[in-house]
N, C-alpha and C. Protein backbone atom coordinates (compact mmCIF):
# COMPACT_ATOMS: atom_id res chain seq x y z
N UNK A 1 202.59 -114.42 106.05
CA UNK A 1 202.49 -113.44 107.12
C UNK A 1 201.52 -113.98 108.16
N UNK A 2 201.72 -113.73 109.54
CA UNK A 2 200.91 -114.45 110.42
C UNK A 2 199.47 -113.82 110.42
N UNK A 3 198.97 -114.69 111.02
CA UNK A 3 197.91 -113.60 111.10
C UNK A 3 197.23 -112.55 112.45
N UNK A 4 197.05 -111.46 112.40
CA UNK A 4 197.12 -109.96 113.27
C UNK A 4 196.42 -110.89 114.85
N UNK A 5 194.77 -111.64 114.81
CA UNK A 5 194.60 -112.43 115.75
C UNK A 5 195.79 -113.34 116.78
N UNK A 6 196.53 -113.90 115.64
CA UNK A 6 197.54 -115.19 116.17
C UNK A 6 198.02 -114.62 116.95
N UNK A 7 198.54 -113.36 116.69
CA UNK A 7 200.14 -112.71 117.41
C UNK A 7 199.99 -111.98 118.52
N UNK A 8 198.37 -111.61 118.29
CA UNK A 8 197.82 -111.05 119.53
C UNK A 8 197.43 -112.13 120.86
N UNK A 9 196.85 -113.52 120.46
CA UNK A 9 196.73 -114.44 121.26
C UNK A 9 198.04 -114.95 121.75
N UNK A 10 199.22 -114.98 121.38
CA UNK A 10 200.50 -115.31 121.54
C UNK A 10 201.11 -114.67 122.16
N UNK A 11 200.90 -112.98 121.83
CA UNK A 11 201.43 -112.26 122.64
C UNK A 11 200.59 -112.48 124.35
N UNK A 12 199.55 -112.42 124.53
CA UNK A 12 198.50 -112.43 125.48
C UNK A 12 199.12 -113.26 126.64
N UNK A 13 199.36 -115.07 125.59
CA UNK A 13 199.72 -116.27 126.30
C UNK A 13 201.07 -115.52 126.89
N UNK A 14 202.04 -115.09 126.42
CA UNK A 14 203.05 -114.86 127.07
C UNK A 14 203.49 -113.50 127.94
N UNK A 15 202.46 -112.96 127.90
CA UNK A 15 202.66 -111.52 128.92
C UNK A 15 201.02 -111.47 129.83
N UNK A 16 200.13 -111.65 129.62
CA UNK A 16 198.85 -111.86 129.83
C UNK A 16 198.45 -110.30 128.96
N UNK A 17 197.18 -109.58 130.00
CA UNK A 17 196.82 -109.00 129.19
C UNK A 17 197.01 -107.39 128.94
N UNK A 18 196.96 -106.98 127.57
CA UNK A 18 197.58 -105.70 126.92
C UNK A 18 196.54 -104.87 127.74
N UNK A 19 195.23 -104.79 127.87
CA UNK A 19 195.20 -103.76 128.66
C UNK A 19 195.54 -103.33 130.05
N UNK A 20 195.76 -104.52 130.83
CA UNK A 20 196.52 -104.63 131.98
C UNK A 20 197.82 -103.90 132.35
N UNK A 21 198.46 -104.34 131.25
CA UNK A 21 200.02 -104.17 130.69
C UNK A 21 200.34 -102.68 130.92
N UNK A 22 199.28 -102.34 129.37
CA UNK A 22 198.91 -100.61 129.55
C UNK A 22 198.72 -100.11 130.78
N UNK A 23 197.87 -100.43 130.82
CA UNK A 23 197.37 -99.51 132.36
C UNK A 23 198.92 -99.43 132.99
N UNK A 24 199.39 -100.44 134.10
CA UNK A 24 200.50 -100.56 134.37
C UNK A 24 201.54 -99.86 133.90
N UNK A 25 202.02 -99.59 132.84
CA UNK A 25 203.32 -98.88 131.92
C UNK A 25 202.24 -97.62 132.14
N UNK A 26 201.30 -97.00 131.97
CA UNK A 26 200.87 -96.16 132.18
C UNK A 26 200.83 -95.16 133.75
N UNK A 27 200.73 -96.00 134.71
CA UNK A 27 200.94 -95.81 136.25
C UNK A 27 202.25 -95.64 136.44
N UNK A 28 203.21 -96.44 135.87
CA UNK A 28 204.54 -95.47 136.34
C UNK A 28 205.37 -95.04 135.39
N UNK A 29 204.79 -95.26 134.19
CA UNK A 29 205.55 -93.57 133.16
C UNK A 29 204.60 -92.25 133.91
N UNK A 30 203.27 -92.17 134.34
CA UNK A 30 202.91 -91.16 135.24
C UNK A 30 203.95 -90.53 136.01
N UNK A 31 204.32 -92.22 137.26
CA UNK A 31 205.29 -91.93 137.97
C UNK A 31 206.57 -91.15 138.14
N UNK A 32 207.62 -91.49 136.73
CA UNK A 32 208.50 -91.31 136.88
C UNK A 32 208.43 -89.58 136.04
N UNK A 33 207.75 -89.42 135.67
CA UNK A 33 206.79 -87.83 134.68
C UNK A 33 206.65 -87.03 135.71
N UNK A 34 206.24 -87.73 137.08
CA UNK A 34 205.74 -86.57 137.91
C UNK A 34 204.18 -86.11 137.63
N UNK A 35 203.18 -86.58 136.98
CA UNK A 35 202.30 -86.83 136.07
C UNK A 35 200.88 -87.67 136.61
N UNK A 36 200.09 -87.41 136.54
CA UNK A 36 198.79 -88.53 136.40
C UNK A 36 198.91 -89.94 135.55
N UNK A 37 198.61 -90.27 136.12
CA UNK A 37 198.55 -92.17 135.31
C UNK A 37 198.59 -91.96 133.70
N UNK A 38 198.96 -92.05 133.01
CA UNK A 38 198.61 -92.21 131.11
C UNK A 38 197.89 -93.07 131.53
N UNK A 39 196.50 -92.92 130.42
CA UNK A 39 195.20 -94.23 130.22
C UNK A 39 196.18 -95.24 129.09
N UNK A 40 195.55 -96.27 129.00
CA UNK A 40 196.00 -97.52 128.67
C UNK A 40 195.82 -97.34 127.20
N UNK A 41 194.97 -96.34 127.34
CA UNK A 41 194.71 -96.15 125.15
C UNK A 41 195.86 -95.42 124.73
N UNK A 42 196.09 -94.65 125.60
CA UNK A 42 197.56 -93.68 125.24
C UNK A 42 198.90 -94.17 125.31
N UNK A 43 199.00 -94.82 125.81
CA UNK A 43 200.18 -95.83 126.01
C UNK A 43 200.12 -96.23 124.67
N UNK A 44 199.45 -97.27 124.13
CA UNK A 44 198.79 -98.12 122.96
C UNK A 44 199.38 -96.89 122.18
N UNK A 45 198.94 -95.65 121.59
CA UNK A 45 199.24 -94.64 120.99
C UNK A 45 200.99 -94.50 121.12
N UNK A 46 201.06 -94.28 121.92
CA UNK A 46 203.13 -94.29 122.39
C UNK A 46 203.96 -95.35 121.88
N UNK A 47 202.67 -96.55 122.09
CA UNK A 47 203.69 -97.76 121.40
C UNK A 47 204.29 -97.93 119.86
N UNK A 48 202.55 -97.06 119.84
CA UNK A 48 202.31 -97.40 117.95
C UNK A 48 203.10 -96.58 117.58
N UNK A 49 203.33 -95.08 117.91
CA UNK A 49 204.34 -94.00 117.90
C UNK A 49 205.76 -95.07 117.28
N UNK A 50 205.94 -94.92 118.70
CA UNK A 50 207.69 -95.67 118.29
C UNK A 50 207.58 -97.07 117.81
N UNK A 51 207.01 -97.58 117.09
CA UNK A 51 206.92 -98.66 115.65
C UNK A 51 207.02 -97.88 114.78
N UNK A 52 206.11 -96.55 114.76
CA UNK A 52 206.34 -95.94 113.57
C UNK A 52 207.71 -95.76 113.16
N UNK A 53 208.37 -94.85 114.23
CA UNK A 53 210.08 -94.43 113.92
C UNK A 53 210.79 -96.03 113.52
N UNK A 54 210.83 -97.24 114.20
CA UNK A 54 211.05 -98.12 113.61
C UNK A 54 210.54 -98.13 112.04
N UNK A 55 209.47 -98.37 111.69
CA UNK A 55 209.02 -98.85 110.34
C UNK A 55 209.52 -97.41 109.64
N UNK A 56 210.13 -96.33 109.98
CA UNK A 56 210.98 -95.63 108.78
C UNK A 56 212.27 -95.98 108.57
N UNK A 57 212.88 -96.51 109.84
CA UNK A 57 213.90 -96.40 109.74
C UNK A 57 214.85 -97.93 109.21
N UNK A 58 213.52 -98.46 109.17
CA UNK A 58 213.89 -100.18 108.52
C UNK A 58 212.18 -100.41 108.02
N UNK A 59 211.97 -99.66 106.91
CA UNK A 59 210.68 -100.08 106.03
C UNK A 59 209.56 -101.83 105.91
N UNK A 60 211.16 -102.41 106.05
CA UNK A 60 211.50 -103.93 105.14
C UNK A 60 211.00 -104.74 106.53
N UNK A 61 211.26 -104.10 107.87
CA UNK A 61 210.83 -105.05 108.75
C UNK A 61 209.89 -105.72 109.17
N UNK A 62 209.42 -106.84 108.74
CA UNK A 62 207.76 -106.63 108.61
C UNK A 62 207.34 -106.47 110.49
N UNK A 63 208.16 -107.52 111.36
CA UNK A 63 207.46 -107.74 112.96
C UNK A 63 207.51 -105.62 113.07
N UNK A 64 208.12 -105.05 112.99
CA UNK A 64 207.48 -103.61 113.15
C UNK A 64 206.24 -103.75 112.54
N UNK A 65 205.71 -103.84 111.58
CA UNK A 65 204.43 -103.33 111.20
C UNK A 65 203.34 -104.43 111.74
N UNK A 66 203.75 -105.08 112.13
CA UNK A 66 202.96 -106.33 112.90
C UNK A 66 202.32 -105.71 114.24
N UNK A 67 203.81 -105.52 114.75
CA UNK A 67 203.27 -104.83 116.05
C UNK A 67 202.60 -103.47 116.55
N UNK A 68 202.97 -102.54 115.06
CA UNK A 68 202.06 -101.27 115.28
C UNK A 68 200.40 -101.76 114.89
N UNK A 69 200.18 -103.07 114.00
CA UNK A 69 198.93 -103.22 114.26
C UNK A 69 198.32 -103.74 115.44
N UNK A 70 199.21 -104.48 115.78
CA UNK A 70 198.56 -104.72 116.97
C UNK A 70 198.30 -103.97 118.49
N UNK A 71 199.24 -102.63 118.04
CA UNK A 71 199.16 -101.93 119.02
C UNK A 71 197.89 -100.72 118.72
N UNK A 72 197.82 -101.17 117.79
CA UNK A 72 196.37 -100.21 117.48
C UNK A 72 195.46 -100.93 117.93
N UNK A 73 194.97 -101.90 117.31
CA UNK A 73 194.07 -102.83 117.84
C UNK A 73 194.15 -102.83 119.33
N UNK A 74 195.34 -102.97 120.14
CA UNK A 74 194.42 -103.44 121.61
C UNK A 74 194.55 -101.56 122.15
N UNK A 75 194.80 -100.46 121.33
CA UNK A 75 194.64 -99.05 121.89
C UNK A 75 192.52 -99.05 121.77
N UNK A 76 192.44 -99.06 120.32
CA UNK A 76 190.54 -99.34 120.11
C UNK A 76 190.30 -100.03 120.74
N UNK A 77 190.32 -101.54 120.90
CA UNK A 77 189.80 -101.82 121.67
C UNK A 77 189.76 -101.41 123.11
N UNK A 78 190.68 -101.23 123.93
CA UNK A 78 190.42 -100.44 125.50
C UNK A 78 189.70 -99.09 125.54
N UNK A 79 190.39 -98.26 124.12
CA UNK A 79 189.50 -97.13 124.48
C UNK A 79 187.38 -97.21 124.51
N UNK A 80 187.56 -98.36 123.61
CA UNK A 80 185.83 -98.46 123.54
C UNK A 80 185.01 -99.80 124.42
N UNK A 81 185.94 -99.62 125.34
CA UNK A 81 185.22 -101.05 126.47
C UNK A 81 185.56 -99.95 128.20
N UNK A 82 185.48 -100.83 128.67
CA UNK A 82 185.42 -100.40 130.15
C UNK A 82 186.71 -101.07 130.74
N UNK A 83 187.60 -101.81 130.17
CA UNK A 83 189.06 -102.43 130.55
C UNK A 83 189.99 -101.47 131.07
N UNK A 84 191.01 -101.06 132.36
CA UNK A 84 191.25 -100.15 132.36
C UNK A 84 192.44 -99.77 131.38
């Protein structure tokens, strides 16, 4: 199994960065809501959300449970820094 760091630096290299990301997906799911911006921790929360419904609905998959950790991880981390 890879490890939770790797996939996060990998992911990073190829999209840049998750709190960025957040923020962004957050500004126009606002948008299209009619809504205030979602913060970038809540997003992170939405993501991890729907991994969850994945990881019931295919237990066995491991990249689902990969990615709800990692979507926890970069939700804590933004919520407890100043990143937006």
């Amino acid at each position: 199994m890879p490890m939770l760091q790797e996939i996060l630096n990998d992911r990073e290299d190829q999209y840049g960065s998750a709190a960025v990301n957040f923020a962004q997906a957050g500004r126009g799911w606002g948008a299209i809501l009619g809504i205030d911006d979602i913060p970038a921790y809540k997003v992170a929360l939405m993501l991890d959300f729907f991994k969850s419904i994945r990881c019931v609905a295919n237990p066995a998959y491991e990249d689902s449970w990969l990615d709800k950790l990692g979507y926890t991880r970069h939700g804590m981390d933004i919520a407890l820094s100043d990143e937006p």
